[in-house]
Protein backbone atom coordinates (compact mmCIF):
# COMPACT_ATOMS: atom_id res chain seq x y z
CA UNK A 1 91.24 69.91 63.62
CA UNK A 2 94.43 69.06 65.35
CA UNK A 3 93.84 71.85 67.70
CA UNK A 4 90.57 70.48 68.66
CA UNK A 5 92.12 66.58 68.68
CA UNK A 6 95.03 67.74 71.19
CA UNK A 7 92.13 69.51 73.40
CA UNK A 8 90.15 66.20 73.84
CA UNK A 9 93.57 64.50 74.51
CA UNK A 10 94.66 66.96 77.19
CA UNK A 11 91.11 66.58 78.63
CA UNK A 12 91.18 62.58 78.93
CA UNK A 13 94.25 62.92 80.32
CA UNK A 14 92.88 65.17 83.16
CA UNK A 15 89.96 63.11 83.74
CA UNK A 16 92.32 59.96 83.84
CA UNK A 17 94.15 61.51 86.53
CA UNK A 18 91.44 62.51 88.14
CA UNK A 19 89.75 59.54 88.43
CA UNK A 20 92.56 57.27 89.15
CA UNK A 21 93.35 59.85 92.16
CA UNK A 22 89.71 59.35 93.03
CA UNK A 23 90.24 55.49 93.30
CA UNK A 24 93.13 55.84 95.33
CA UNK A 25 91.53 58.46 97.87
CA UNK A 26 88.17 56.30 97.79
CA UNK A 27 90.56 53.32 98.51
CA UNK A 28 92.00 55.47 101.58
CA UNK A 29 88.28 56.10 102.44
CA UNK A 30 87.79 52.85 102.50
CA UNK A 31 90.48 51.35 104.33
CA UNK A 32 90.64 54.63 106.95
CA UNK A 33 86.76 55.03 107.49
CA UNK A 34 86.99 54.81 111.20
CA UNK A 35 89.59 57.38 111.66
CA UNK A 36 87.97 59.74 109.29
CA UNK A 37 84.77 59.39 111.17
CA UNK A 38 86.32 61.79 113.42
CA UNK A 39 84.01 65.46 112.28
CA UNK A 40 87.39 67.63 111.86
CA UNK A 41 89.40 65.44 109.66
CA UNK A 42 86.06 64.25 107.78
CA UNK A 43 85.62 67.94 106.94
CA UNK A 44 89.47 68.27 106.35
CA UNK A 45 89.28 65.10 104.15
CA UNK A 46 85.68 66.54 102.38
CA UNK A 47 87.77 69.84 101.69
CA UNK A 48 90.50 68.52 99.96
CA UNK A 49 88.39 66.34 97.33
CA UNK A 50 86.08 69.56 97.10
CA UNK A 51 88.77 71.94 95.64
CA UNK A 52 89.87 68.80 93.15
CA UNK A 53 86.30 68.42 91.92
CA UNK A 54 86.16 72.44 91.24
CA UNK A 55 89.17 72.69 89.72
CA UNK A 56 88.03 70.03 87.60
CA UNK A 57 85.73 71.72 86.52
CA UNK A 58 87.11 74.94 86.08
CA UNK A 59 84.64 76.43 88.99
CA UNK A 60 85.94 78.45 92.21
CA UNK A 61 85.51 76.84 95.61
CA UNK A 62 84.92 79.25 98.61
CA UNK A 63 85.87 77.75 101.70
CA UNK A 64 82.70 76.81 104.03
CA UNK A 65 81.82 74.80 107.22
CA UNK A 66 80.86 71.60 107.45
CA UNK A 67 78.57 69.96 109.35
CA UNK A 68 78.92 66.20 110.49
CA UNK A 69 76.23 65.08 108.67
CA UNK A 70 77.48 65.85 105.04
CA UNK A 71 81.09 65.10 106.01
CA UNK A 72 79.70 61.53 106.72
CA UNK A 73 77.77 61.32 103.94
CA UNK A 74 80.43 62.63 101.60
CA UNK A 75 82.44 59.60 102.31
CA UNK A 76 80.50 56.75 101.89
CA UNK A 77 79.51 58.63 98.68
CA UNK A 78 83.27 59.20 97.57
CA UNK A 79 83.52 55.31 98.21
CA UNK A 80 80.11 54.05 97.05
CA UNK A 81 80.88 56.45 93.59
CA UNK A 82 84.87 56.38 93.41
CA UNK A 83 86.15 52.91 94.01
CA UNK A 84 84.09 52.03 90.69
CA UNK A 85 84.36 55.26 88.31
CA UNK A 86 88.13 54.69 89.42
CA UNK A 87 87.99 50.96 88.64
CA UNK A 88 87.25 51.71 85.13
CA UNK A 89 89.33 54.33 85.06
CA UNK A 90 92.24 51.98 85.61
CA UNK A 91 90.54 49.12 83.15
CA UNK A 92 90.75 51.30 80.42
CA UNK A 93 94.21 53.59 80.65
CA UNK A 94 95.91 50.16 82.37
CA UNK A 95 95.05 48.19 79.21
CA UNK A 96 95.64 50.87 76.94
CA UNK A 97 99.51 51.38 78.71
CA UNK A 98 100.05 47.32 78.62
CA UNK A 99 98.92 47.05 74.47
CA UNK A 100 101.25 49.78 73.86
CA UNK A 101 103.98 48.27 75.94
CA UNK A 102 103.16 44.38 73.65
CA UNK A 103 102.79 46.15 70.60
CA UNK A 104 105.88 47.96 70.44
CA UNK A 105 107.88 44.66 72.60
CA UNK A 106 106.23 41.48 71.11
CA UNK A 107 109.44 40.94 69.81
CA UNK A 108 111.32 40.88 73.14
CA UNK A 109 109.60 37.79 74.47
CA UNK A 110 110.47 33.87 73.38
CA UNK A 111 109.11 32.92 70.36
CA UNK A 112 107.99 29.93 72.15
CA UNK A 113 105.36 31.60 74.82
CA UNK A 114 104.57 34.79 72.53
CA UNK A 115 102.45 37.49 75.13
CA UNK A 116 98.85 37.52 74.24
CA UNK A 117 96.45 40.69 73.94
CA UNK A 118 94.11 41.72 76.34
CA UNK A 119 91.25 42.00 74.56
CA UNK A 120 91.03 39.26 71.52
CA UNK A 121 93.46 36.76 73.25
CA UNK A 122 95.50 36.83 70.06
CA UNK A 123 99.06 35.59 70.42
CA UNK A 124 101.15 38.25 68.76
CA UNK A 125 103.90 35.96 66.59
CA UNK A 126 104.66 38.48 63.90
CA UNK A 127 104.46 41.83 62.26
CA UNK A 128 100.92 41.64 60.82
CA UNK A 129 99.15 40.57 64.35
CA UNK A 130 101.45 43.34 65.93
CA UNK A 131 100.53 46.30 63.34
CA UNK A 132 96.67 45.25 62.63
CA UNK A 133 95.46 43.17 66.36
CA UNK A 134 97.32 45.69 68.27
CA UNK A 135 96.61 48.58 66.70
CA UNK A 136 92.95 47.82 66.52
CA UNK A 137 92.84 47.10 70.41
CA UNK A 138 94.70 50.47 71.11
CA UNK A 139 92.40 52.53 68.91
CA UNK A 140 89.76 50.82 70.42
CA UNK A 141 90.81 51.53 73.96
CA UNK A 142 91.86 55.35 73.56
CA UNK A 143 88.19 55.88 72.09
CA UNK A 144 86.59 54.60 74.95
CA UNK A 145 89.30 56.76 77.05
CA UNK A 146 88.51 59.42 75.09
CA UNK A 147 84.53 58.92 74.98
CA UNK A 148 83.83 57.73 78.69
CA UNK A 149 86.50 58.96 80.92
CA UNK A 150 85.90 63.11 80.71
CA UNK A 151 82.09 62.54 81.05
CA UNK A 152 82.17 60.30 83.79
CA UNK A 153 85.28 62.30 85.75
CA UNK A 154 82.71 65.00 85.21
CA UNK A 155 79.75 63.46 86.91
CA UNK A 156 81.50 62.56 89.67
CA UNK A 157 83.35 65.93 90.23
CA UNK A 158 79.38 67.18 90.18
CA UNK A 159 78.14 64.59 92.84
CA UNK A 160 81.25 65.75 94.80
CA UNK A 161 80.34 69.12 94.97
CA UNK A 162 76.62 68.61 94.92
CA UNK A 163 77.11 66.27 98.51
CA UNK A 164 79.11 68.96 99.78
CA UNK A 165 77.18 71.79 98.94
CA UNK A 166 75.93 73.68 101.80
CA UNK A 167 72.44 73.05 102.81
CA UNK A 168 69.71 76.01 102.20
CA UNK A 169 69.49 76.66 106.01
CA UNK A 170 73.29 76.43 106.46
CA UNK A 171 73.36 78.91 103.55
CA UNK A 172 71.18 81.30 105.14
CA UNK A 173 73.44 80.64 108.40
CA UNK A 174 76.50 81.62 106.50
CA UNK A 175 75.09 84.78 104.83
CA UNK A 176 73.64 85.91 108.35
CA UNK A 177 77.09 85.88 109.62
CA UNK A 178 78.75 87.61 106.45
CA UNK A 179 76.00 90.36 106.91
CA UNK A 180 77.01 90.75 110.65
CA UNK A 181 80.55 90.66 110.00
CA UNK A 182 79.97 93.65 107.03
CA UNK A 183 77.61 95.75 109.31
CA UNK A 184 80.09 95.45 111.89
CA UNK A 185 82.94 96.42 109.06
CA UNK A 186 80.74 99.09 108.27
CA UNK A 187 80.20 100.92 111.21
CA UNK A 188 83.73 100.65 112.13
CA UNK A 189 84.33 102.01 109.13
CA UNK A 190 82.09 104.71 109.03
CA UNK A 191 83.18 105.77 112.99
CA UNK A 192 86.77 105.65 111.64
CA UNK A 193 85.43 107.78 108.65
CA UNK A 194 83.91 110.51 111.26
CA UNK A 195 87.31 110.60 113.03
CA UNK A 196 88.72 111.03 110.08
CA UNK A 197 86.69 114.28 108.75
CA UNK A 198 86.79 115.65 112.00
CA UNK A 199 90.34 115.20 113.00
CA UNK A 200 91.24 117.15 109.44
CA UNK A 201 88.52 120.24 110.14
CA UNK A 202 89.96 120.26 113.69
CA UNK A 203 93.46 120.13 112.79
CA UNK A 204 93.45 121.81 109.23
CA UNK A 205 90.44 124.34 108.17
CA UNK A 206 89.68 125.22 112.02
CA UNK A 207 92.81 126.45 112.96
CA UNK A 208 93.59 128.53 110.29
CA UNK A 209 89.83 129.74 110.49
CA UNK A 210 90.91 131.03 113.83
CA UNK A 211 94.52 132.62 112.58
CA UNK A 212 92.18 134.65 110.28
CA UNK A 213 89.95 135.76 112.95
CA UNK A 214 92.67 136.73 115.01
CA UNK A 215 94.39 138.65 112.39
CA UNK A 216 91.13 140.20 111.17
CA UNK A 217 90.94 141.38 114.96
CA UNK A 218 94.35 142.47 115.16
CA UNK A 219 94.09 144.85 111.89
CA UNK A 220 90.56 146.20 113.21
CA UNK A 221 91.98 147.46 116.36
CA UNK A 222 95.34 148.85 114.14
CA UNK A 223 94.04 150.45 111.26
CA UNK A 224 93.53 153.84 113.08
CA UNK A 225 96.96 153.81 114.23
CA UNK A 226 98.66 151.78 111.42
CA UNK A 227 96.89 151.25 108.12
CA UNK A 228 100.34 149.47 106.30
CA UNK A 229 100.47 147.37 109.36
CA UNK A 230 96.90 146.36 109.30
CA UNK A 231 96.78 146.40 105.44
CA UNK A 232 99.83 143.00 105.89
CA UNK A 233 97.41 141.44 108.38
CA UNK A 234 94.35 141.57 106.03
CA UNK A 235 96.38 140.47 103.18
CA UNK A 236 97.54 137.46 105.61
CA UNK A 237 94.73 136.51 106.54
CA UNK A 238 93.46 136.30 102.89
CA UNK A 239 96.22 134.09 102.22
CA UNK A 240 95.03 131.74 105.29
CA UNK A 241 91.53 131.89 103.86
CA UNK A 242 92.65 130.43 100.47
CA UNK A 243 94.13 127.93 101.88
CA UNK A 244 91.04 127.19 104.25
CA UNK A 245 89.44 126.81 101.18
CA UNK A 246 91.94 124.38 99.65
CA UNK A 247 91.65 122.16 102.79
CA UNK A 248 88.11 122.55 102.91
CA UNK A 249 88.02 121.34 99.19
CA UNK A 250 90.39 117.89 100.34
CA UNK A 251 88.14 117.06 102.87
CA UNK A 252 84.77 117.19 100.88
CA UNK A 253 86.29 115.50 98.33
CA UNK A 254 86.76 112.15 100.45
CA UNK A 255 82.95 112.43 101.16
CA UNK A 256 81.98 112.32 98.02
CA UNK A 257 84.52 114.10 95.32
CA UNK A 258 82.58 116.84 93.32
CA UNK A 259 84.79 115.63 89.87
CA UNK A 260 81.41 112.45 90.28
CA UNK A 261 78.91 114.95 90.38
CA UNK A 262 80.37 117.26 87.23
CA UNK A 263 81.79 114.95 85.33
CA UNK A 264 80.44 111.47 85.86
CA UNK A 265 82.49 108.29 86.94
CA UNK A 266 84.18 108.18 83.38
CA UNK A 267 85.33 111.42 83.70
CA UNK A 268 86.57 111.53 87.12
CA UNK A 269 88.80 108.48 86.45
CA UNK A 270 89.84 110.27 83.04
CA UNK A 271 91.21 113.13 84.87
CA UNK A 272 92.33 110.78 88.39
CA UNK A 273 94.67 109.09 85.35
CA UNK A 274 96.56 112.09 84.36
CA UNK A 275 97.29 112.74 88.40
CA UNK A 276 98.74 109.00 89.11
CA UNK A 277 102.41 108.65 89.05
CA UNK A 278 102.22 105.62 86.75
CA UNK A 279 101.16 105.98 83.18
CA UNK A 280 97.68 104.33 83.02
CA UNK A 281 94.98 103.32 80.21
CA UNK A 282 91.53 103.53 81.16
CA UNK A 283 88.97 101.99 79.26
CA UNK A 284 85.75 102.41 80.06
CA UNK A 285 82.10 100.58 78.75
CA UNK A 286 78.36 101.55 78.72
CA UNK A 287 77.78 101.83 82.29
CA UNK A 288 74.14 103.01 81.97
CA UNK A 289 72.61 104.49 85.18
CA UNK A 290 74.59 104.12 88.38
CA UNK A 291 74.08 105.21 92.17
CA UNK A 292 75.91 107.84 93.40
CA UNK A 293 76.91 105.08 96.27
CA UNK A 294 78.56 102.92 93.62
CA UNK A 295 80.10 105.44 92.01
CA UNK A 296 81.78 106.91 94.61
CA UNK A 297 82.98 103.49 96.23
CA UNK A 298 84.26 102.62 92.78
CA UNK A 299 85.83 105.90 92.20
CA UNK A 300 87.67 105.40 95.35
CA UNK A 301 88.68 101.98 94.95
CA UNK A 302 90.38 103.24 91.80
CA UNK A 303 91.62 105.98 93.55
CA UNK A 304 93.31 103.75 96.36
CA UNK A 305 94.22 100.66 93.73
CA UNK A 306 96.41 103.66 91.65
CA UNK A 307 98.13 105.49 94.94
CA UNK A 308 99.00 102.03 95.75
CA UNK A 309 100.44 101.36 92.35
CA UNK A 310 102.57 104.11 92.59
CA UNK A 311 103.84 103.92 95.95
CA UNK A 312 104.61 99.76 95.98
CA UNK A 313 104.83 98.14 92.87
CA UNK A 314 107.12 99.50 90.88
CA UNK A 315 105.01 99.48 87.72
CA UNK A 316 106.06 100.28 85.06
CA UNK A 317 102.00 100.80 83.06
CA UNK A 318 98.94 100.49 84.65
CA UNK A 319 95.63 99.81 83.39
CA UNK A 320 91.64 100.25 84.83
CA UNK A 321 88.81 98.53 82.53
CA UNK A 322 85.15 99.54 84.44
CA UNK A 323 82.57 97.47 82.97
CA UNK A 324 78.44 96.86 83.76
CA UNK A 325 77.48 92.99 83.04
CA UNK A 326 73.20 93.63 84.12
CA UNK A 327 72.97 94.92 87.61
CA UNK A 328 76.78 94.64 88.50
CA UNK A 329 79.53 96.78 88.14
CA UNK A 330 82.77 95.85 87.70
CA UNK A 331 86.27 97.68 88.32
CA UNK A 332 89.43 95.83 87.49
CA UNK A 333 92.68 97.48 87.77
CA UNK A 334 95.68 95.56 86.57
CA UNK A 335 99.53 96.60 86.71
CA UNK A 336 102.79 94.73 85.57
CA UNK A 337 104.94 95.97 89.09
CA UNK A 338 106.53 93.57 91.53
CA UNK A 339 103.10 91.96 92.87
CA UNK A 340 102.40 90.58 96.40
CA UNK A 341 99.76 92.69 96.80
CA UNK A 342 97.52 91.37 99.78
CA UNK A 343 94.66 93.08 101.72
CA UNK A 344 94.93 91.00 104.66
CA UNK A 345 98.51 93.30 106.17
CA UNK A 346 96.37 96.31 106.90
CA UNK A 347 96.89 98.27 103.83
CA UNK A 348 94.57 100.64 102.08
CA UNK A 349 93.14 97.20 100.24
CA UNK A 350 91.34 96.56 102.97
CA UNK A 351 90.02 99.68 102.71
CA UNK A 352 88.75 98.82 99.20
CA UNK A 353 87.31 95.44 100.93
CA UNK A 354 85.36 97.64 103.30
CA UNK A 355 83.66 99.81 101.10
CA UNK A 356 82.83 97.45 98.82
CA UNK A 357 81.27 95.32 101.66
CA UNK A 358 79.25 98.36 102.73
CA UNK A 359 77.17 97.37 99.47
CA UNK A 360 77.33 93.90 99.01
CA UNK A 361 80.56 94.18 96.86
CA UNK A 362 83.38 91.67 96.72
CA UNK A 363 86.92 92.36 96.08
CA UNK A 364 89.46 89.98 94.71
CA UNK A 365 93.01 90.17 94.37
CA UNK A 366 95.25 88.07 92.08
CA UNK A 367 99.20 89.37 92.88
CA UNK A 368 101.55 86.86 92.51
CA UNK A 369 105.17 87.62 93.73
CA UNK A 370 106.48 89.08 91.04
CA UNK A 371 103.41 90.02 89.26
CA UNK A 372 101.22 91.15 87.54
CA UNK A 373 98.60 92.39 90.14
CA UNK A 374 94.85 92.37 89.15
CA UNK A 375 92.24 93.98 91.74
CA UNK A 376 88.45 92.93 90.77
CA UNK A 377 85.89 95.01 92.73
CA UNK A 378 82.39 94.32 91.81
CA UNK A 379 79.38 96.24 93.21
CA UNK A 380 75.78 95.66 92.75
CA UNK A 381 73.53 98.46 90.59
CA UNK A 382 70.55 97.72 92.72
């Protein structure tokens, strides 16, 4: 009960911030209008109120474009809607402030010109008034506080966001663009990928295919003459083939690792824990039935998250939790290291990004400095 008492106080108090912010910004509207006509600081202005509405609410705000037209209409909505939501606002936690301030001070003032409440115009000349009047008007007033002010901070917070919501054809615009952008990503990607694979059989599994066929030559045309000496090459060049093997193995297993195919994506992050250099829990739910694609973008975005772990944070546990909520996937790896993890300085995050992009995935990183770091990556199952 008093849990639930100090909730709806905490919550009147945010919505009586909120709205007596929103009467001095829709005052600022007001008095400003023909400056903020101007698109850029309209939209700069439209922003700003935005995020407050959403964090109101406890919702997350994307940035987006603006056009004119909302901008505009955004503000003489903020000031049509705020300059009276914030008027009452004001009415009720300014008159709640001044009873307190009479009730508790009566006796400061002359006897002769005792103050007078607010609300029943009662002169306050003694204890009785003070404790029964007083206290009456300030229950009175918090109840309202507490009854009107979070609903109506929330209805505006709505109308903000609903104004400023992007259009249906500026939505479309915007996910045109993001599909370019990731198509673009991808290819780049996917050419860099190539390189990749073909710069390691080049460099790697080629060349020592050739040492072999050179010393498989070379002991040919000496075994007549010297077996012992043609025996080393052979037994050389089975060396080199072993290892041909090995590299062969590392490069298929960045196309798509063969741990997915035998052992599932539980499995292969069961056994890619007991390889990182950080000791890490894995906890895996009931994933159902999902593509090879997502699995392997997952399984590398683990795989990446954990090397990255162990070679910056200086964590000292880390933890993955893969979950399925309907037709999305969800990866979230979490450590307690140093934090200031960002994908936007070119490190194998933006890696992550990529391939997560290349299906409609998101990633999102929370890495405070100092820490802890948690990396979401969510895919789509369909």
């Amino acid at each position: 009960m008093i849990g639930e008492a100090r909730a709806r106080l905490i919550q009147t108090g945010r919505s009586g911030r909120y709205l007596l912010g929103t009467l001095l910004t829709a005052t600022v509207t007001l008095v400003a209008a023909p400056l903020l006509c101007v698109p850029s600081l309209a939209a700069a202005w439209a922003e700003r109120h935005r995020r407050r509405a959403g964090a109101l609410l406890g919702r997350p705000v994307e940035p987006c474009a603006y056009t004119p037209r909302r901008a505009l209409l955004w503000l003489v909505t903020q000031v049509a809607g705020g300059l009276p939501a914030g008027v009452l606002a004001l009415l009720c936690l300014g008159n709640l402030f001044l009873t307190f301030v009479v009730t508790v001070g009566w006796w400061a003032f002359p006897a002769s010109d005792p103050p007078r409440l607010l609300l029943f115009g009662v002169r306050v000349n003694g204890w009785s008034p003070a404790l029964t009047l007083n206290l009456a008007q300030l229950l009175l007033l918090a109840a309202l506080a507490t009854i009107a002010l979070p609903p109506l901070a929330r209805v505006h917070a709505r109308c903000c966001l609903a104004v400023l919501a992007p259009s249906p054809a500026e939505q479309l615009a915007a996910r045109v663009v993001e599909l370019t952008q990731t198509r673009a990503d991808v290819l780049q990607a996917h050419g860099a990928e190539l390189r990749r694979i073909e710069r390691d059989l080049h460099d790697g599994t080629q060349a020592r295919l050739v040492a072999i066929a050179i010393r498989l030559a070379v002991a040919g045309e000496s075994l007549p003459q010297a077996p012992e000496a043609a025996a080393a090459l052979i037994r050389q060049a089975q060396a080199e083939t072993e290892e041909a093997m090995a590299e062969l193995r590392s490069v298929i297993r960045t196309i798509y690792p063969p741990v997915l195919a035998d052992q599932g994506l539980a499995g292969a992050l069961g056994t890619l824990a007991t390889r990182t250099g950080v000791p890490t829990r894995i906890d895996i739910g009931e994933l159902g039935e999902v593509p090879a694609a997502v699995e392997a973008v997952a399984y590398f975005a683990v795989t990446e998250a954990l090397a990255n772990i162990a070679r910056h944070s200086r964590a000292a546990r880390a933890a993955v939790r893969v979950t399925r909520d309907g037709p999305t996937l969800s990866a979230e790896i979490t450590d307690d290291g140093a934090g200031g993890a960002d994908a936007s300085r070119g490190s194998g995050l933006d890696g992550i990004r990529r391939r997560a992009a290349a299906l409609d995935g998101t990633l999102k990183i929370i890495s405070p400095p100092g820490g802890p770091t948690t990396i979401t990556v969510e895919l789509p199952c369909v």
